[in-house]
C-alpha atoms as a PDB file:
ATOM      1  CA  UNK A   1       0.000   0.000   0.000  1.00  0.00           C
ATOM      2  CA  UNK A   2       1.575   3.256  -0.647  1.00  0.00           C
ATOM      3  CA  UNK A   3       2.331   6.125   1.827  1.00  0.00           C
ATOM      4  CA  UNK A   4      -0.227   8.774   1.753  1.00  0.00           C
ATOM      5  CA  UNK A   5       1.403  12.207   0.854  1.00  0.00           C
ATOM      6  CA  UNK A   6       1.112  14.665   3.527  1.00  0.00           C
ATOM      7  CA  UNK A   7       1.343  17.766   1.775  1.00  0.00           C
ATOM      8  CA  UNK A   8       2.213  20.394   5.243  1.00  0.00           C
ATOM      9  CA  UNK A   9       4.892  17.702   6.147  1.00  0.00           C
ATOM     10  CA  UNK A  10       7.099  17.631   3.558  1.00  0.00           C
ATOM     11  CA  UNK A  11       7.260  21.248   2.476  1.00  0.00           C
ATOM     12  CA  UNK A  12       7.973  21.524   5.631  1.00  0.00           C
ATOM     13  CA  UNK A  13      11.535  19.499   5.568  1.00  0.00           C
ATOM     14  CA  UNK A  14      12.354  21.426   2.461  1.00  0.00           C
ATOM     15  CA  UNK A  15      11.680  24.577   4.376  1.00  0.00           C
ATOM     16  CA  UNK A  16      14.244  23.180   6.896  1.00  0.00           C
ATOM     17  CA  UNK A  17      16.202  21.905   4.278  1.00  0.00           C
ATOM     18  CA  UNK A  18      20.288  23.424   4.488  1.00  0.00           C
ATOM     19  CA  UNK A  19      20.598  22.964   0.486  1.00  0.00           C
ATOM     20  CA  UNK A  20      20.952  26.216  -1.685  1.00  0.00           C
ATOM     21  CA  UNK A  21      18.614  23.811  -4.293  1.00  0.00           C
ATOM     22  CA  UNK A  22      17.022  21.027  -4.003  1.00  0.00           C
ATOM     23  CA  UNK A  23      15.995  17.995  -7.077  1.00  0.00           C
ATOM     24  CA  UNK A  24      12.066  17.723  -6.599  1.00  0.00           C
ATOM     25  CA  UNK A  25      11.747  13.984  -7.475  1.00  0.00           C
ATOM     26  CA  UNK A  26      14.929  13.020  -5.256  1.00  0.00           C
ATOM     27  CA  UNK A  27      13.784  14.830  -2.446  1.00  0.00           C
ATOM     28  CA  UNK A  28      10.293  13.370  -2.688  1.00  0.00           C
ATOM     29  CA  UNK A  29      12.040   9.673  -2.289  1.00  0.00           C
ATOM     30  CA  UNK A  30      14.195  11.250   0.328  1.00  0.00           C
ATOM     31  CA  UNK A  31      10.844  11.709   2.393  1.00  0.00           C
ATOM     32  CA  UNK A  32      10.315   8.823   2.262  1.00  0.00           C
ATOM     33  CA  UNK A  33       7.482   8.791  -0.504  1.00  0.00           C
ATOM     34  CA  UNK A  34       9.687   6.134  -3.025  1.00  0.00           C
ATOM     35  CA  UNK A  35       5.974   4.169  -4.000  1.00  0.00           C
ATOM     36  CA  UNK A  36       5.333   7.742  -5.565  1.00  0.00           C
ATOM     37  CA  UNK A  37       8.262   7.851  -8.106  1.00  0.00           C
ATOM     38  CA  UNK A  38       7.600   5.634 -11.201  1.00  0.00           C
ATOM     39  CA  UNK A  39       4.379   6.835 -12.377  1.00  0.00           C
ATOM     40  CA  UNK A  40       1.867   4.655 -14.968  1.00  0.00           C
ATOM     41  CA  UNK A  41       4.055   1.666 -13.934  1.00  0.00           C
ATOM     42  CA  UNK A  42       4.059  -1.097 -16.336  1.00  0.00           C
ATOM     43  CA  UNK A  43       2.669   1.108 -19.179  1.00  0.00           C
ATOM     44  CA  UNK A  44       3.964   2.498 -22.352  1.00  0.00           C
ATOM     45  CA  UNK A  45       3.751   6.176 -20.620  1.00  0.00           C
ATOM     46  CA  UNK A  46       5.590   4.893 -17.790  1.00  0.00           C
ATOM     47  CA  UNK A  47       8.022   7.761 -16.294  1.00  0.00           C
ATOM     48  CA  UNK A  48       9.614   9.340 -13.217  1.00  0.00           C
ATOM     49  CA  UNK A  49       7.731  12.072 -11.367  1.00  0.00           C
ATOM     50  CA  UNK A  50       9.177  15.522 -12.288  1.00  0.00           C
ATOM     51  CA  UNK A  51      10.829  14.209 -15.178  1.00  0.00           C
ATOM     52  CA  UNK A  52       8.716  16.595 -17.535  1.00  0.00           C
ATOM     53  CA  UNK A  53       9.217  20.583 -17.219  1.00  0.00           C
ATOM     54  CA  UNK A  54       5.301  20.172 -19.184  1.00  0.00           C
ATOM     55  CA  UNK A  55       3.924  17.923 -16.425  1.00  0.00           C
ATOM     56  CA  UNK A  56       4.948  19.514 -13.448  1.00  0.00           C
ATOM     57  CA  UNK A  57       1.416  20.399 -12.383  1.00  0.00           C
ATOM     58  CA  UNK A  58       0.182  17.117 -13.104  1.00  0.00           C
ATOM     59  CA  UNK A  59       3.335  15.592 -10.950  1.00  0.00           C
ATOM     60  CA  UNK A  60       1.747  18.316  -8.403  1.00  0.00           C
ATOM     61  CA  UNK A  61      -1.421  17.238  -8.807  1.00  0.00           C
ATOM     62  CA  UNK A  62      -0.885  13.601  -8.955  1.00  0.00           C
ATOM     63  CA  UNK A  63       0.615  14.336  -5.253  1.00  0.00           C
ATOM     64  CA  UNK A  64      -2.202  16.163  -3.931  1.00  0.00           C
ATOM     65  CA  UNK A  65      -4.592  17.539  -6.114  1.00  0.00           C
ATOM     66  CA  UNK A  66      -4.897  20.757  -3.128  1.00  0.00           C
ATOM     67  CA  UNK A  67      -1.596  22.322  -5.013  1.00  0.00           C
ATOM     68  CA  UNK A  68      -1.672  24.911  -6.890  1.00  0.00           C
ATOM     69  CA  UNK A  69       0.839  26.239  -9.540  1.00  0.00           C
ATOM     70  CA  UNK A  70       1.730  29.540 -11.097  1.00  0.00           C
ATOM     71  CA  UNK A  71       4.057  29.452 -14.033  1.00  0.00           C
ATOM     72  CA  UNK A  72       5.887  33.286 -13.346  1.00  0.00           C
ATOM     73  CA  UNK A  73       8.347  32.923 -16.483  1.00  0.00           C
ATOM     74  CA  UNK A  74       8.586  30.892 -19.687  1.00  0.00           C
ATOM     75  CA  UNK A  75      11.284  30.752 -22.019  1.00  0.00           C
ATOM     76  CA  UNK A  76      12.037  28.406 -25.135  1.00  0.00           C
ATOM     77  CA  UNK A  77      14.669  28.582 -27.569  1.00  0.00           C
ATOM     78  CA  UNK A  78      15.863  26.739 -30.654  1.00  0.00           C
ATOM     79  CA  UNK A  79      18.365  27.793 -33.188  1.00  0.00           C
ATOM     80  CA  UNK A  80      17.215  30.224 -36.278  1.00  0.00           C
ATOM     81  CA  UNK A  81      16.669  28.559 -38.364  1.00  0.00           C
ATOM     82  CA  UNK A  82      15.312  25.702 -36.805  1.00  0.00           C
ATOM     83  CA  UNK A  83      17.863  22.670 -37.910  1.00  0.00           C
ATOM     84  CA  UNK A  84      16.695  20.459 -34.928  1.00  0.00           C
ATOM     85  CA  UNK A  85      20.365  21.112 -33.206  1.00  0.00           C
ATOM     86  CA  UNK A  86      18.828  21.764 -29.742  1.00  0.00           C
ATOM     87  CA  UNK A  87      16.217  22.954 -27.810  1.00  0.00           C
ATOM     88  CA  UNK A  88      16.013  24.912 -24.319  1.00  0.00           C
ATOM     89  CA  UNK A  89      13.202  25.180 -22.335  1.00  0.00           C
ATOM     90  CA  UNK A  90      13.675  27.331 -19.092  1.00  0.00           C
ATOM     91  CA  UNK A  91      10.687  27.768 -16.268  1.00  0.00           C
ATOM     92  CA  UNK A  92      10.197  29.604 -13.170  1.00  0.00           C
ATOM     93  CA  UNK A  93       7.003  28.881 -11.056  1.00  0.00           C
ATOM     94  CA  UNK A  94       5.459  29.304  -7.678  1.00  0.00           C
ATOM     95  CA  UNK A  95       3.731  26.064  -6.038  1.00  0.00           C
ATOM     96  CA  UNK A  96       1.257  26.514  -2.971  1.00  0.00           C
ATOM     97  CA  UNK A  97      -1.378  24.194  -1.216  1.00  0.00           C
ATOM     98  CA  UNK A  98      -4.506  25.282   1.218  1.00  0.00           C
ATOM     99  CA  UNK A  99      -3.341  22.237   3.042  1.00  0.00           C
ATOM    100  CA  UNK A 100       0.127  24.091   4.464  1.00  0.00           C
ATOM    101  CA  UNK A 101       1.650  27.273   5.175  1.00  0.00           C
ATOM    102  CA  UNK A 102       4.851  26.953   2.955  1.00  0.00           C
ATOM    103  CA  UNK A 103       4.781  27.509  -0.788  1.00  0.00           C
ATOM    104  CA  UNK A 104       7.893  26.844  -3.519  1.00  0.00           C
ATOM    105  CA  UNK A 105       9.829  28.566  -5.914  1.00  0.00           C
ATOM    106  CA  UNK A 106      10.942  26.097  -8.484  1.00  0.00           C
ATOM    107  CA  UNK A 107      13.559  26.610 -11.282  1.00  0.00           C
ATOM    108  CA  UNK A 108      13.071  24.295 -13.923  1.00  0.00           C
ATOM    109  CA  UNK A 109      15.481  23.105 -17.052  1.00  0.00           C
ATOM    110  CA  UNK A 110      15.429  21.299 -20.201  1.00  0.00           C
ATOM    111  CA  UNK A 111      18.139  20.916 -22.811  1.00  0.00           C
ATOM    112  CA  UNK A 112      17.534  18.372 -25.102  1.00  0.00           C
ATOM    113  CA  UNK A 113      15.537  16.167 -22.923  1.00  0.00           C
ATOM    114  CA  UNK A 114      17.724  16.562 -20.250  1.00  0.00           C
ATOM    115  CA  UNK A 115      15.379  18.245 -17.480  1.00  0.00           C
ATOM    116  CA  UNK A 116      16.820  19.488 -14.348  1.00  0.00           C
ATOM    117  CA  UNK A 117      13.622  20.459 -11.981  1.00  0.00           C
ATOM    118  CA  UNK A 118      14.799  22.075  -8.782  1.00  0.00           C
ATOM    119  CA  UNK A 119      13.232  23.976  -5.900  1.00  0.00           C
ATOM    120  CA  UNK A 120      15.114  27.164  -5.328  1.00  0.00           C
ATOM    121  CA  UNK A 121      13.586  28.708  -2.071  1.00  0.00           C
ATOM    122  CA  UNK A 122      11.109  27.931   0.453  1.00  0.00           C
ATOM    123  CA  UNK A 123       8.680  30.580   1.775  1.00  0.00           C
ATOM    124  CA  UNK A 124       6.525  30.417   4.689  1.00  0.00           C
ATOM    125  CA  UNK A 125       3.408  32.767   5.169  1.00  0.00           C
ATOM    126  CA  UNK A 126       4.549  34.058   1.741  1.00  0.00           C
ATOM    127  CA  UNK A 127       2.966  37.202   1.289  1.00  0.00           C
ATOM    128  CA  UNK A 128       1.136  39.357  -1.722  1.00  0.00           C
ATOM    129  CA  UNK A 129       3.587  41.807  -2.076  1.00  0.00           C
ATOM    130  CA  UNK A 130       6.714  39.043  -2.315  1.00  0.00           C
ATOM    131  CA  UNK A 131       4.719  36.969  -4.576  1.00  0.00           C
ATOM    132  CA  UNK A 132       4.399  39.621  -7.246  1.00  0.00           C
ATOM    133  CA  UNK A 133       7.625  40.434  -6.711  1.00  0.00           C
ATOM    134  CA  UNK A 134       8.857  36.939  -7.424  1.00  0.00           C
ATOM    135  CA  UNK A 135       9.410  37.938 -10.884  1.00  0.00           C
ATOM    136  CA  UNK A 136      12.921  39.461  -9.668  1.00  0.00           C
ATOM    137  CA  UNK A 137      14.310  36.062  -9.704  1.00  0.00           C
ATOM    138  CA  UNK A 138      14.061  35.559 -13.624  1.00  0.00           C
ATOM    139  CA  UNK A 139      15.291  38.928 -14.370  1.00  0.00           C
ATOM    140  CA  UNK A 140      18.249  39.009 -11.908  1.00  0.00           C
ATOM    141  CA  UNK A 141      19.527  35.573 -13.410  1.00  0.00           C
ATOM    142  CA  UNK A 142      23.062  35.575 -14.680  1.00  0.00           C
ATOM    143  CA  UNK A 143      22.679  35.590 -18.346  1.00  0.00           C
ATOM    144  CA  UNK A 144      26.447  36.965 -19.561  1.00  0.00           C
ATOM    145  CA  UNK A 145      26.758  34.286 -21.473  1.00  0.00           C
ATOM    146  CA  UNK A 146      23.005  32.513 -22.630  1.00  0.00           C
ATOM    147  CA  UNK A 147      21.623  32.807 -25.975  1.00  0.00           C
ATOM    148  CA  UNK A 148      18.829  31.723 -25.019  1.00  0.00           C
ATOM    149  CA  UNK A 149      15.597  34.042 -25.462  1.00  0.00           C
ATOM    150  CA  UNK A 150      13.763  32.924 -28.639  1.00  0.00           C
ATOM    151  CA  UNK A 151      10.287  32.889 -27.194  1.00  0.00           C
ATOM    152  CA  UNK A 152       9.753  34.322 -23.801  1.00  0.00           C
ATOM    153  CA  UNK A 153       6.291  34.165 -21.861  1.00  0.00           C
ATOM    154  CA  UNK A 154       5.763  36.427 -18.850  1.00  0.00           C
ATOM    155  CA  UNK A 155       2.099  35.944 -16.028  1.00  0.00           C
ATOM    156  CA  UNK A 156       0.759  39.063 -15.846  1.00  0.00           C
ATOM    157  CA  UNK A 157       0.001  38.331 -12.271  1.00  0.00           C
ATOM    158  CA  UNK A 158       3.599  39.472 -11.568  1.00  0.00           C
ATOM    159  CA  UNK A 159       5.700  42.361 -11.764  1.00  0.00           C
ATOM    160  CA  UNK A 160       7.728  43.343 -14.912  1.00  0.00           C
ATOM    161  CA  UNK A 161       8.290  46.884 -14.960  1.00  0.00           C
ATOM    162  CA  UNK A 162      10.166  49.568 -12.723  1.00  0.00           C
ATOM    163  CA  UNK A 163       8.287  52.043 -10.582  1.00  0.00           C
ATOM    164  CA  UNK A 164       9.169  54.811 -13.814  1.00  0.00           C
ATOM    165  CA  UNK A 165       7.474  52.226 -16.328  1.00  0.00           C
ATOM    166  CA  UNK A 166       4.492  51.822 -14.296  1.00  0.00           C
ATOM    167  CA  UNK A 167       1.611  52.717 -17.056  1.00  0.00           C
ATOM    168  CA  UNK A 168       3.715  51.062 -19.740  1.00  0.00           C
ATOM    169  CA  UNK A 169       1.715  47.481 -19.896  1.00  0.00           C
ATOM    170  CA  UNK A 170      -1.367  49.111 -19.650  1.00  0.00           C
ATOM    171  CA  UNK A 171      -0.935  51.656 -22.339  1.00  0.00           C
ATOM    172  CA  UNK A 172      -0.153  48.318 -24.791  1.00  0.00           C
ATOM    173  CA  UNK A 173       4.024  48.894 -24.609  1.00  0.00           C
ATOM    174  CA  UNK A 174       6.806  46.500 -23.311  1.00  0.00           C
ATOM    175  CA  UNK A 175       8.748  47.984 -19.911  1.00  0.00           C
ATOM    176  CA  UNK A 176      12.187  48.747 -22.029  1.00  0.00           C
ATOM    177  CA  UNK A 177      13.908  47.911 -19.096  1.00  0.00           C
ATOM    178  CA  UNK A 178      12.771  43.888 -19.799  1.00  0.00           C
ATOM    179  CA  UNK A 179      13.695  44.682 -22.850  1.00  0.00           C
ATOM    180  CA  UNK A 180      16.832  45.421 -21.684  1.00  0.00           C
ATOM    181  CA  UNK A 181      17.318  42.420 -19.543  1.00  0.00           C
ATOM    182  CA  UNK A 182      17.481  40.289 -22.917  1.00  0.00           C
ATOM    183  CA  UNK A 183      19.249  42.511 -25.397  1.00  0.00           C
ATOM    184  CA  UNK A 184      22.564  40.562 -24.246  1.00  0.00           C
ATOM    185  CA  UNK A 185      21.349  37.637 -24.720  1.00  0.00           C
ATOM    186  CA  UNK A 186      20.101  38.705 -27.952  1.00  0.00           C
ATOM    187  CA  UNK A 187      23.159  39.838 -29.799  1.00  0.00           C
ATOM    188  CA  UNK A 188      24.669  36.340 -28.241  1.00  0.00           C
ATOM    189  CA  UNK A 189      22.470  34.287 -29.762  1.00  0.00           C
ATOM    190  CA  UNK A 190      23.627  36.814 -33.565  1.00  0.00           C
ATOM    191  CA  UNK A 191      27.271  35.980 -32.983  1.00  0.00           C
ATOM    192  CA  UNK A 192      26.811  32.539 -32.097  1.00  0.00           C
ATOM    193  CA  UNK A 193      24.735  31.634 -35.172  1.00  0.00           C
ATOM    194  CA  UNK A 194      27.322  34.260 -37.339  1.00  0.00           C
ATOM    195  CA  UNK A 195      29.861  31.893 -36.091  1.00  0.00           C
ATOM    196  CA  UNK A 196      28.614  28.859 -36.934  1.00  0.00           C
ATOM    197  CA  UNK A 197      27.903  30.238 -40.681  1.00  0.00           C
ATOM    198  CA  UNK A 198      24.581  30.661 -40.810  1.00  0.00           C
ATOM    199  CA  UNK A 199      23.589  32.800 -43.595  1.00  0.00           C
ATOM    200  CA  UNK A 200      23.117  36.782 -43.566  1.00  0.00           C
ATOM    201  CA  UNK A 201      19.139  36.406 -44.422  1.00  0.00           C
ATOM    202  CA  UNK A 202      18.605  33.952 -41.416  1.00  0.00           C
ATOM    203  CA  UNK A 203      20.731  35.999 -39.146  1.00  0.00           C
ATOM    204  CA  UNK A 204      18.110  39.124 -40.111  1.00  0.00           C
ATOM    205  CA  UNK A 205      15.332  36.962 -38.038  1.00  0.00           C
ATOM    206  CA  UNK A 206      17.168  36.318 -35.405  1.00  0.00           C
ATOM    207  CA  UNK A 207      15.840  37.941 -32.455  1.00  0.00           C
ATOM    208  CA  UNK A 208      13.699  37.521 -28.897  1.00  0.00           C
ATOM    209  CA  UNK A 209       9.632  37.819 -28.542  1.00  0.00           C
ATOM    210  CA  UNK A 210       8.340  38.589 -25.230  1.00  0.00           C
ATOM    211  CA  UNK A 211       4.696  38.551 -24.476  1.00  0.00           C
ATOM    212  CA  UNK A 212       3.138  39.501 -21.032  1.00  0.00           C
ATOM    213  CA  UNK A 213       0.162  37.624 -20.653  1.00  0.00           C
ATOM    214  CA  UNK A 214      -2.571  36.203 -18.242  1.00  0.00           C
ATOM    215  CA  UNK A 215      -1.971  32.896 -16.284  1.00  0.00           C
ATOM    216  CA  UNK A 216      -4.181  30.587 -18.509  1.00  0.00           C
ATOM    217  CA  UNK A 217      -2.596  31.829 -21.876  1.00  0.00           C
ATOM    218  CA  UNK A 218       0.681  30.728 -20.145  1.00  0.00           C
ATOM    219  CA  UNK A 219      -0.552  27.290 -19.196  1.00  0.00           C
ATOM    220  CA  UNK A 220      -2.199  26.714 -22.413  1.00  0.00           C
ATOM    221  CA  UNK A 221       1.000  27.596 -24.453  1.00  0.00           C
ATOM    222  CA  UNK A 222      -1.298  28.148 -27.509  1.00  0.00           C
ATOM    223  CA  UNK A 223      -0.342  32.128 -27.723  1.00  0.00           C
ATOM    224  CA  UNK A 224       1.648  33.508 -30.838  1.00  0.00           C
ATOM    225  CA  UNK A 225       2.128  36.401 -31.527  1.00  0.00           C
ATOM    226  CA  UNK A 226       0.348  38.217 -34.943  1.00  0.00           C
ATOM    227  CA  UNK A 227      -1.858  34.747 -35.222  1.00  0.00           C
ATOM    228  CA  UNK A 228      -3.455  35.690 -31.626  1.00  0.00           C
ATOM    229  CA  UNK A 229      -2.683  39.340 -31.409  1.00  0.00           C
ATOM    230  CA  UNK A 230      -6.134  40.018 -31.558  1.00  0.00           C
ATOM    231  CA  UNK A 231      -7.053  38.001 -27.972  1.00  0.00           C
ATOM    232  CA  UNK A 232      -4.766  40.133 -25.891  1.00  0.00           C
ATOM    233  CA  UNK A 233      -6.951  42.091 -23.036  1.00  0.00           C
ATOM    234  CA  UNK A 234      -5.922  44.682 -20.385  1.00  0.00           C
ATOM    235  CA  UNK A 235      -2.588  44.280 -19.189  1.00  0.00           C
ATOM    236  CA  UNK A 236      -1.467  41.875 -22.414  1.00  0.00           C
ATOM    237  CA  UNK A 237       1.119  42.999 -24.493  1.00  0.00           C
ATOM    238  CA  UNK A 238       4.240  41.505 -26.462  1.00  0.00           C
ATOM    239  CA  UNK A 239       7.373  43.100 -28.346  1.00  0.00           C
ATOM    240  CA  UNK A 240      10.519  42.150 -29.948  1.00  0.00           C
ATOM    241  CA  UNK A 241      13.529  43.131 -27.990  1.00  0.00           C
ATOM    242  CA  UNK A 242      15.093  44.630 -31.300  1.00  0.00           C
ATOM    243  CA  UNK A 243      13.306  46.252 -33.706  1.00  0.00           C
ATOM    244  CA  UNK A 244      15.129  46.204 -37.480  1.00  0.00           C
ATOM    245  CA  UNK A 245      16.213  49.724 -36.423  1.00  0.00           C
ATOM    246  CA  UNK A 246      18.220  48.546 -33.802  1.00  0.00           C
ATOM    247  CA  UNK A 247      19.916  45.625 -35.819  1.00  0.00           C
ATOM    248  CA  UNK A 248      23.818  46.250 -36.665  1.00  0.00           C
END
């Protein structure tokens, strides 16, 4: 018979927890929950708990279906154009229950079906304005040397622009300070792809969408831009980091 989860209990080791991060699924058998690892046993879907940066609320779920999670940042990238060489997904998300004081901010990544799926810090009696602010953990990641930014998806639940930049998502513009954050990582992504030969018309589309959008667009991953520029609402908006202008 397998253990029950108890949902307050082992947030709370991870809360007490001395590691700077900590692998969800090892953790999980840590606790002593190792009947909970192999999901669909036996079946051709058969995998390992957290083993999926798309699953992780279903893993969540599959735990105890009182948790709750809030994808904060999204971020995919493959090479332009496409030739299948890799692919890099990169997730930051908050996970809370009803059943327990303690919530989780998880760091997930993917590169080439490699997923890493970590918890990065463990709150207790979290509050509002921390949780909005929980964006500043995307945005102060080192990224001196990523080119990764092809697609980036930002919750509107959270907070993206400075105090100056304030009326900026609701008068339909991108903060340029996010902007900002990627054009780095942009120009990167140019010199790696100028060094590897790829041509001078491929190297022109090159470049980094973000969109700021509501919770559900996020989860659905079904947004793109131009094709559903027309569903955005109040406090949606999305922008290339460089516009053609700004291209050397």
């Amino acid at each position: 018979m397998k253990k029950k989860f108890n949902v307050d209990k082992f947030l709370s080791i991870l809360f007490k927890s001395k590691d700077e991060s900590l692998r969800l699924n090892y953790e999980i058998e840590k606790a002593g929950y190792k009947d909970l690892i192999l999901l669909n046993s036996g079946k051709d879907t058969e995998r390992y708990i957290f083993s999926d940066i798309e699953r992780i609320e279903d893993d969540f779920k599959f735990l105890d279906s009182s948790f709750i999670y809030s994808p904060i940042f999204h971020l995919r990238d493959t090479p332009e154009p496409d030739d299948g060489g890799y692919f890099y997904k990169e997730e930051y998300s908050l996970i809370t229950s009803k059943k327990s004081d303690y919530s989780l901010l998880l760091l997930a990544e993917d590169y080439n079906h490699s997923p890493d799926i970590n918890v990065i810090k463990v709150f207790k009696n979290i509050k509002k304005n921390e949780i909005k602010n929980l964006s500043t953990f995307p945005l102060s990641k080192d990224r001196t040397d990523s080119i990764y930014c092809k697609w980036i998806f930002l919750n509107n639940a959270y907070e993206w622009s400075k105090k100056s930049e304030s009326k900026d998502i609701e008068n339909n513009k991108l903060p340029k300070s996010l902007k900002n954050t990627f054009v780095t990582v942009l120009k990167n992504k140019i010199k790696d792809a100028k060094e590897a030969g790829t041509k001078k018309k491929d190297l022109r589309n090159i470049n980094s969408m973000i969109a700021i959008l509501d919770e559900k667009k996020i989860k659905d991953k079904s947004w793109r831009p131009f094709k559903n520029e027309k569903e955005l609402k109040k406090n949606e908006v999305w922008d290339f980091v460089l516009g053609l202008e700004d291209r050397e």
